[in-house]
N, C-alpha and C. Protein backbone atom coordinates (compact mmCIF):
# COMPACT_ATOMS: atom_id res chain seq x y z
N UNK A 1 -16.25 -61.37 -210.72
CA UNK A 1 -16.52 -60.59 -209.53
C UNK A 1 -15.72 -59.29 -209.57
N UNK A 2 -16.38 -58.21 -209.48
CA UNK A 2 -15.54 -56.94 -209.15
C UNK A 2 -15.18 -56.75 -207.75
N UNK A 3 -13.71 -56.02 -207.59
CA UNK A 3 -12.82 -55.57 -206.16
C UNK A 3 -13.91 -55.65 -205.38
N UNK A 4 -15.00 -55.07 -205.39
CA UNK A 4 -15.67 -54.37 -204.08
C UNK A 4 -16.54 -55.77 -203.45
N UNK A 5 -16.82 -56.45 -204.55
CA UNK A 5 -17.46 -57.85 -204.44
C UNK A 5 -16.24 -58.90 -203.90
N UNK A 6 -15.26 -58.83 -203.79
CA UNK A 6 -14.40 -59.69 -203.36
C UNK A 6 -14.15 -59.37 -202.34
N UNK A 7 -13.85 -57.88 -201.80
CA UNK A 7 -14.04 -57.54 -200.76
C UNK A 7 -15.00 -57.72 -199.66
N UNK A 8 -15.89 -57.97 -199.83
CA UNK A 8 -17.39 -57.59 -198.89
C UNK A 8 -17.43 -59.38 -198.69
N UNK A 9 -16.99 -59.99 -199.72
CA UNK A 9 -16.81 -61.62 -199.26
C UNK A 9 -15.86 -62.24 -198.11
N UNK A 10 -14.61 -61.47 -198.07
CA UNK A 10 -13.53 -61.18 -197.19
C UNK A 10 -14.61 -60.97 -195.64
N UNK A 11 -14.62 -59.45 -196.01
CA UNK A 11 -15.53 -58.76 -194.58
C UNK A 11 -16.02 -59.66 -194.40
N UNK A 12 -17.55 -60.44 -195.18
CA UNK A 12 -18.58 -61.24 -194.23
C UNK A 12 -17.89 -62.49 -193.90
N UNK A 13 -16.49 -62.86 -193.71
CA UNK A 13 -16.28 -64.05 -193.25
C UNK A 13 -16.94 -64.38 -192.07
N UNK A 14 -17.15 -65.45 -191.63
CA UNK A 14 -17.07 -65.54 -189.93
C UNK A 14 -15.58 -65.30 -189.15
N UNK A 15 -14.66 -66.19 -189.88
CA UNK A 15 -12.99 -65.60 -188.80
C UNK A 15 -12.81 -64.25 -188.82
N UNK A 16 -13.70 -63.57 -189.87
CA UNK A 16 -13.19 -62.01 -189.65
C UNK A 16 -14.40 -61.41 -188.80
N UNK A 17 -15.47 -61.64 -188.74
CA UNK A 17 -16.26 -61.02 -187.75
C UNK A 17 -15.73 -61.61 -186.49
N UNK A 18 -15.55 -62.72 -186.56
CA UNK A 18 -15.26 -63.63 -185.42
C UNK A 18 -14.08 -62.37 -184.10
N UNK A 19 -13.26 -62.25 -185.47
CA UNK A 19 -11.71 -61.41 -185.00
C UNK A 19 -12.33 -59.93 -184.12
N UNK A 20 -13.39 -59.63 -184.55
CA UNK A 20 -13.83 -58.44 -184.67
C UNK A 20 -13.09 -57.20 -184.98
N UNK A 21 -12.40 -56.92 -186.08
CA UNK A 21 -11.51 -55.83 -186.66
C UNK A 21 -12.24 -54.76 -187.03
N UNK A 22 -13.50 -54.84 -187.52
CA UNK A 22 -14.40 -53.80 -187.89
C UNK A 22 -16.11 -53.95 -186.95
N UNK A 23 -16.39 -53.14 -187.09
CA UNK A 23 -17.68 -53.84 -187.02
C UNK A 23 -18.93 -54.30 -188.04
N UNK A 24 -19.36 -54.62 -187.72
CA UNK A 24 -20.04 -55.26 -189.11
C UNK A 24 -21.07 -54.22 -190.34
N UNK A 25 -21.19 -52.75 -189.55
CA UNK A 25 -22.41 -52.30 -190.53
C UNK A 25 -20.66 -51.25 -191.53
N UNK A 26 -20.17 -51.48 -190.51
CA UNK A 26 -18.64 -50.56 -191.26
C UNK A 26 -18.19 -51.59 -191.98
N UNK A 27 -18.15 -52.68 -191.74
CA UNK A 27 -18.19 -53.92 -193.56
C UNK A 27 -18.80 -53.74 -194.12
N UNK A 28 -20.21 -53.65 -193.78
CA UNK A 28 -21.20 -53.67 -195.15
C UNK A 28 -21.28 -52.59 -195.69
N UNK A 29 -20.72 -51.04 -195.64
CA UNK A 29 -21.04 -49.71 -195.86
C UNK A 29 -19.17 -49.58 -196.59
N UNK A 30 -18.51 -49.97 -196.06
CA UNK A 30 -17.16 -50.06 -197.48
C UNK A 30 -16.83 -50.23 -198.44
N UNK A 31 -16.44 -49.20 -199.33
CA UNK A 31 -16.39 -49.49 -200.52
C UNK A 31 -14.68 -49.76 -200.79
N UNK A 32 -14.18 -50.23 -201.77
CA UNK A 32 -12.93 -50.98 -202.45
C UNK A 32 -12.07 -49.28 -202.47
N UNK A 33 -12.64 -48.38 -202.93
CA UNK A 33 -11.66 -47.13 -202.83
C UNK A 33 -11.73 -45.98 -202.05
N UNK A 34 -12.15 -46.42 -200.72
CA UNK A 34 -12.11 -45.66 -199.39
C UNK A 34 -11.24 -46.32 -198.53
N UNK A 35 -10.71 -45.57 -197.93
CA UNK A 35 -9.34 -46.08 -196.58
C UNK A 35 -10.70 -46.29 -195.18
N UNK A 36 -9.56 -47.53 -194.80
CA UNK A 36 -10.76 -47.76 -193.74
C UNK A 36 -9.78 -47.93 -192.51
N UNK A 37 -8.85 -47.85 -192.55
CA UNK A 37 -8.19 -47.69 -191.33
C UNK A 37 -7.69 -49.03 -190.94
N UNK A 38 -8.29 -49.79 -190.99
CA UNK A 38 -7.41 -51.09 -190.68
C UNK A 38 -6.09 -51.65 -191.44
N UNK A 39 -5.33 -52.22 -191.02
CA UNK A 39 -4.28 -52.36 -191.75
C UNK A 39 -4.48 -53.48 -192.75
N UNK A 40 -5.37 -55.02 -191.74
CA UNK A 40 -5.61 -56.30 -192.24
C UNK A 40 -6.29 -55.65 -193.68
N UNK A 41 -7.42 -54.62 -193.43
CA UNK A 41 -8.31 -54.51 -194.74
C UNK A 41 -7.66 -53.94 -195.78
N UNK A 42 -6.89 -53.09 -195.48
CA UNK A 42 -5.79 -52.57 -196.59
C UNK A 42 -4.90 -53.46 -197.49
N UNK A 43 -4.53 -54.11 -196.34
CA UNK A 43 -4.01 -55.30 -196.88
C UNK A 43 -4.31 -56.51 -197.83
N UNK A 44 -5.52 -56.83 -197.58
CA UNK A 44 -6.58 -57.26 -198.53
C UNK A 44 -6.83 -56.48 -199.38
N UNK A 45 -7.22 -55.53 -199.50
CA UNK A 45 -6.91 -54.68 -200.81
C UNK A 45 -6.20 -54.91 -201.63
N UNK A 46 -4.68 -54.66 -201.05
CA UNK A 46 -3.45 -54.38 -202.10
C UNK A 46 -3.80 -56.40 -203.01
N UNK A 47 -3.83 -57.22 -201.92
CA UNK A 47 -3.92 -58.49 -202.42
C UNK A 47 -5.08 -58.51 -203.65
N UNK A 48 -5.90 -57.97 -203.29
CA UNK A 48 -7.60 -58.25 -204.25
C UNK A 48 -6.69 -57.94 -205.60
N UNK A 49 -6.39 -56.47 -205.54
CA UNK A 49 -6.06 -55.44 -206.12
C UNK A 49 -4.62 -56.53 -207.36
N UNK A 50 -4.05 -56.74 -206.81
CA UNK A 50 -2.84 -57.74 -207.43
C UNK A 50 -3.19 -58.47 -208.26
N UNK A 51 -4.18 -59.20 -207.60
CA UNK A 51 -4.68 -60.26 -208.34
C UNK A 51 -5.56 -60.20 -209.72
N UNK A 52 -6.55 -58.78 -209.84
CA UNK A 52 -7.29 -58.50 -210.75
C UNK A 52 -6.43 -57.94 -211.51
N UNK A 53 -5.65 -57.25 -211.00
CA UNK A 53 -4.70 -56.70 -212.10
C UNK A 53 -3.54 -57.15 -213.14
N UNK A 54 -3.86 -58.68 -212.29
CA UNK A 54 -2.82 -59.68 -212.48
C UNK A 54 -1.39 -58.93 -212.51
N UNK A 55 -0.81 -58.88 -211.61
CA UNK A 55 0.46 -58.32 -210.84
C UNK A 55 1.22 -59.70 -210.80
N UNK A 56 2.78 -59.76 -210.87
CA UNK A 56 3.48 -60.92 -210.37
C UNK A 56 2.98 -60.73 -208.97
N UNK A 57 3.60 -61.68 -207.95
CA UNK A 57 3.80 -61.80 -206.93
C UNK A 57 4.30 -61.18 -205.87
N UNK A 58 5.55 -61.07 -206.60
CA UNK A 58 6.23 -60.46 -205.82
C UNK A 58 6.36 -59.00 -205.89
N UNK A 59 5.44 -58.07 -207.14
CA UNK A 59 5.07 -57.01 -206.98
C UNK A 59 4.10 -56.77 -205.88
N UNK A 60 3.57 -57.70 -205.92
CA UNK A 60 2.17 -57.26 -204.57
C UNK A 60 3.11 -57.33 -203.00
N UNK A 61 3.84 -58.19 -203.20
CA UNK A 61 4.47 -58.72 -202.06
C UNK A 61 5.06 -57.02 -201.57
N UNK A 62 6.14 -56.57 -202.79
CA UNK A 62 6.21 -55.25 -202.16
C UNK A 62 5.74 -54.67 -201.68
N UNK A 63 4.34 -54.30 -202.24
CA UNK A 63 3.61 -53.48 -202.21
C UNK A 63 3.02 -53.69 -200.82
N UNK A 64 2.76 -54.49 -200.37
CA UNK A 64 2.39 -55.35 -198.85
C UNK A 64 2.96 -54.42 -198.00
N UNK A 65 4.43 -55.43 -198.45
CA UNK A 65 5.86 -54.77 -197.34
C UNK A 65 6.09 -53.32 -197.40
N UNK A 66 5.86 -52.56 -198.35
CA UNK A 66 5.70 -51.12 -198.65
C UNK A 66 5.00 -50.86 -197.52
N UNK A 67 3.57 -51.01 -197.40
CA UNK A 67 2.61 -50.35 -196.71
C UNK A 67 3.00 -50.51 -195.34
N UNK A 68 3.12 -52.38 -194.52
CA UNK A 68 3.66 -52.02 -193.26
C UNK A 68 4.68 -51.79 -192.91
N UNK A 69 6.06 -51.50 -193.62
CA UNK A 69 6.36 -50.69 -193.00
C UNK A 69 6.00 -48.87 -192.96
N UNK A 70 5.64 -48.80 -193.14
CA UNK A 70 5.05 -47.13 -193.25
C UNK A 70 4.76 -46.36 -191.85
């Protein structure tokens, strides 16, 4: 699966529509290297992003903690 495909699996959850953080045609119209303003989705990013890149852990973890605090 590529980022953008792991992503859009995220978005169509139900707990995440459920949450309503985005709305749904702004899920389906996101791509993996556009800022979308949410923090949760960013956040998922950096995670997707870790993982394909195979990152330790605790590099992503920074990278997390990097962003909120910002």
């Amino acid at each position: 699966m590529t980022k953008d495909e792991i992503l859009k699996s995220y978005l169509n959850d139900p707990l995440f529509q459920e949450m309503d953080y985005m709305s749904k045609e702004k899920c389906e119209k996101i791509q993996f290297g556009e800022s979308s303003g949410v923090k949760l989705v960013e956040i998922i990013k950096l995670a997707i992003s870790g993982n394909i890149d195979r990152e330790s852990e605790q590099i992503t973890l920074r990278k997390i903690l990097s962003y909120l605090n910002k």
